[in-house]
Protein backbone atom coordinates (compact mmCIF):
# COMPACT_ATOMS: atom_id res chain seq x y z
CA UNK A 1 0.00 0.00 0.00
CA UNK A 2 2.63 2.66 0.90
CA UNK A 3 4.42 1.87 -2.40
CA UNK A 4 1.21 2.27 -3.95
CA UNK A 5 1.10 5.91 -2.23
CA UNK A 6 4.47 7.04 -3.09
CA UNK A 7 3.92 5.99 -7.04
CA UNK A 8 0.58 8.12 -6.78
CA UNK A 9 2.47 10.80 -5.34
CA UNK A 10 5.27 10.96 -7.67
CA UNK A 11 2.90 10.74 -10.75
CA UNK A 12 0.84 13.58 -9.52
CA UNK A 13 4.21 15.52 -8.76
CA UNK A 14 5.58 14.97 -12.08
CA UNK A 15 2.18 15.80 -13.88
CA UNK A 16 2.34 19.09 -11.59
CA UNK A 17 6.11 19.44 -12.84
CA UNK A 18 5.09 19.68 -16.39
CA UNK A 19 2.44 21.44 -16.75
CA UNK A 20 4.67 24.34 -15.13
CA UNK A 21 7.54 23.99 -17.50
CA UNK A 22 5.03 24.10 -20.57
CA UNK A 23 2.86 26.81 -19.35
CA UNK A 24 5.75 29.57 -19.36
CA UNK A 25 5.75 29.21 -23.18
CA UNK A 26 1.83 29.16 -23.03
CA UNK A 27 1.87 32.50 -20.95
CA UNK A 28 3.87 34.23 -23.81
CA UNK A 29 2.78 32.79 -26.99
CA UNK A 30 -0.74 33.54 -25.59
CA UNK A 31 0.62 37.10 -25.44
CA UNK A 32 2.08 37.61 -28.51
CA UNK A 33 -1.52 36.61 -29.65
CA UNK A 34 -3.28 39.15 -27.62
CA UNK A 35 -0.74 41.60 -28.80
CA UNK A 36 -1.23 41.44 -32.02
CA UNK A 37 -5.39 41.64 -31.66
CA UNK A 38 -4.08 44.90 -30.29
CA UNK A 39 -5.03 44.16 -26.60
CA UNK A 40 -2.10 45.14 -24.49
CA UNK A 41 -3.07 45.38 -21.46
CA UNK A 42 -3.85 41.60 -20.80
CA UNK A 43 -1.01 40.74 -23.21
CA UNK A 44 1.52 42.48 -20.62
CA UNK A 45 0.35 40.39 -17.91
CA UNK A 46 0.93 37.09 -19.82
CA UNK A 47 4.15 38.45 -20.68
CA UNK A 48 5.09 39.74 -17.09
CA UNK A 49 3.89 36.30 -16.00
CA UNK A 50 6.13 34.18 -18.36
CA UNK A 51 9.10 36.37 -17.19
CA UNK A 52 8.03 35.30 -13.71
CA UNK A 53 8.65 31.18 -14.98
CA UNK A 54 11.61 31.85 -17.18
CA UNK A 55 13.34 35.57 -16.09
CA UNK A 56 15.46 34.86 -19.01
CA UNK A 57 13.12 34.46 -22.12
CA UNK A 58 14.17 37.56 -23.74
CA UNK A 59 11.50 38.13 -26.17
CA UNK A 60 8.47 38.58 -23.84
CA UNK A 61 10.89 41.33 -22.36
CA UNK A 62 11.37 42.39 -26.31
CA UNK A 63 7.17 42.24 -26.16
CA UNK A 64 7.01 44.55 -22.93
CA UNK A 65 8.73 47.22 -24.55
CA UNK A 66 6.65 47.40 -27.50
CA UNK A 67 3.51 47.65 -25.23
CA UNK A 68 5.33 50.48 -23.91
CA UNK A 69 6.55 52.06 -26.38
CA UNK A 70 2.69 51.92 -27.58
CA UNK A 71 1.68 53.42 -24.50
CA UNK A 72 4.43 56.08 -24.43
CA UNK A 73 6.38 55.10 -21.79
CA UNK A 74 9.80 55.20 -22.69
CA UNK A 75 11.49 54.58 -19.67
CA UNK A 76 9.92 51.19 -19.31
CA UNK A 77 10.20 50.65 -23.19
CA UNK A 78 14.09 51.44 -23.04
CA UNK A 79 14.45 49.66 -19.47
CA UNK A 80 13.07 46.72 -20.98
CA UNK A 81 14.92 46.76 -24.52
CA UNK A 82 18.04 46.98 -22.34
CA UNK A 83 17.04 43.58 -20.63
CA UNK A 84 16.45 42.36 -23.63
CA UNK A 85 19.93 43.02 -24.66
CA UNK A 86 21.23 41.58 -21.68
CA UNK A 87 20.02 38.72 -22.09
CA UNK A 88 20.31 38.35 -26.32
CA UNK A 89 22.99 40.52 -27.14
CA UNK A 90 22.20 40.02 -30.72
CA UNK A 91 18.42 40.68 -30.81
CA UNK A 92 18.05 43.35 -33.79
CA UNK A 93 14.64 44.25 -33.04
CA UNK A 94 15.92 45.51 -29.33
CA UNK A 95 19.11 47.13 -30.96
CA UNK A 96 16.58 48.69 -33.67
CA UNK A 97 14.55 50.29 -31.09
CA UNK A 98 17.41 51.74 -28.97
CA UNK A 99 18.54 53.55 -32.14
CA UNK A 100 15.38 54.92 -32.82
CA UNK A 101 14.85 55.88 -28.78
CA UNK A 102 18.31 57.05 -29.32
CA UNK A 103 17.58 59.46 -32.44
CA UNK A 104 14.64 61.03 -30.41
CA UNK A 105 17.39 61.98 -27.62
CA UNK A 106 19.37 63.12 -30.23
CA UNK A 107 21.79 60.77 -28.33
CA UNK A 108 23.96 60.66 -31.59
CA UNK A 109 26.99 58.85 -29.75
CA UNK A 110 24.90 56.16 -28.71
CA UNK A 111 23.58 55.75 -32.25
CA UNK A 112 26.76 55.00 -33.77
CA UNK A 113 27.55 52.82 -30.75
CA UNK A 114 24.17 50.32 -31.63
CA UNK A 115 24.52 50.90 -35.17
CA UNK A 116 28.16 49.77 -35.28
CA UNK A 117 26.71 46.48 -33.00
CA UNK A 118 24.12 46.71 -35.28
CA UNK A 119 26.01 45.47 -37.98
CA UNK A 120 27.76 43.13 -37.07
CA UNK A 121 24.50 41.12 -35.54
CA UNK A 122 21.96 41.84 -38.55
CA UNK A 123 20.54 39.34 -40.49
CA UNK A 124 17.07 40.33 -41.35
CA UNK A 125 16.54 44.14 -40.30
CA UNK A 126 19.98 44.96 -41.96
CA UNK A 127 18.28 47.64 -44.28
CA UNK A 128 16.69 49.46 -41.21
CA UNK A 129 20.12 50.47 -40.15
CA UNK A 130 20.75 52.22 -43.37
CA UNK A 131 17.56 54.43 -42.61
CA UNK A 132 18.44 55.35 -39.10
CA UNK A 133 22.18 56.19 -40.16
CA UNK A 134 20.43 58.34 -42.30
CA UNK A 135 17.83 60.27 -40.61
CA UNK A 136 21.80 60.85 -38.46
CA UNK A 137 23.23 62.65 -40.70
CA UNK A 138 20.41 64.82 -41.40
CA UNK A 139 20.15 65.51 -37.80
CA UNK A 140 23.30 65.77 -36.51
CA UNK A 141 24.99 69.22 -36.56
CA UNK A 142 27.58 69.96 -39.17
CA UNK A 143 31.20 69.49 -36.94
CA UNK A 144 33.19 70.72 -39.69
CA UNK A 145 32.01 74.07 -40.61
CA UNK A 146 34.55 76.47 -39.18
């Protein structure tokens, strides 16, 4: 009988087990769903809530700052991009948005900085960088007139 218990027990432990490792992935692809029906608000918490099972999955982090860059926070948007790099140093998307957070700082030094990271991680936004470098030079003040 008792090994009859402990089997029962470890079956309902393992069942318990799994269903947390699979529902971090459920939290955020269930956001990215909401997000794009446009309904941010409940797609944040599925996203805040799948950071809460993996702190590391960089992407719903990558999803939190396009909520708030929506809402027009850009504190949170930029606090969260930089997590994002943190934890995927090569994410474009993140990098992308700096720039552009960046440009609206006219934080020109910081520009060159992601764009030169920029390019050596792009693979699929590569053309992007082009535009930002040049909405740059047509903001950035002429250094060499005398």
């Amino acid at each position: 009988m008792l090994k009859i218990l402990k089997i029962f027990f470890l079956t309902i432990f393992l069942i318990n087990f799994s269903n947390i490792c699979f529902s971090e992935e459920d939290f955020y692809s269930e956001g990215v769903k909401l997000f794009e029906k446009k309904k941010y608000e409940k797609a944040k918490f599925l996203f805040e809530r799948s950071i809460v099972f993996d702190p590391k999955h960089s992407n719903s982090y990558l999803y939190l700052a396009k909520i708030y860059k929506h809402n027009k926070d850009q504190r949170n948007e930029e606090k969260n991009l930089d997590t994002t790099l943190l934890i995927d140093p090569t994410n474009e998307e993140a990098i992308l948005m700096l720039m552009e957070i960046g440009l609206e700082k006219t934080n020109y030094s910081k520009v060159k900085n992601l764009s030169e990271r920029f390019t050596k991680v792009c693979v699929n936004l590569c053309n992007e960088n082009k535009k930002i470098l040049n909405e740059l030079e047509n903001l950035e003040p002429n250094n060499n007139e005398s």
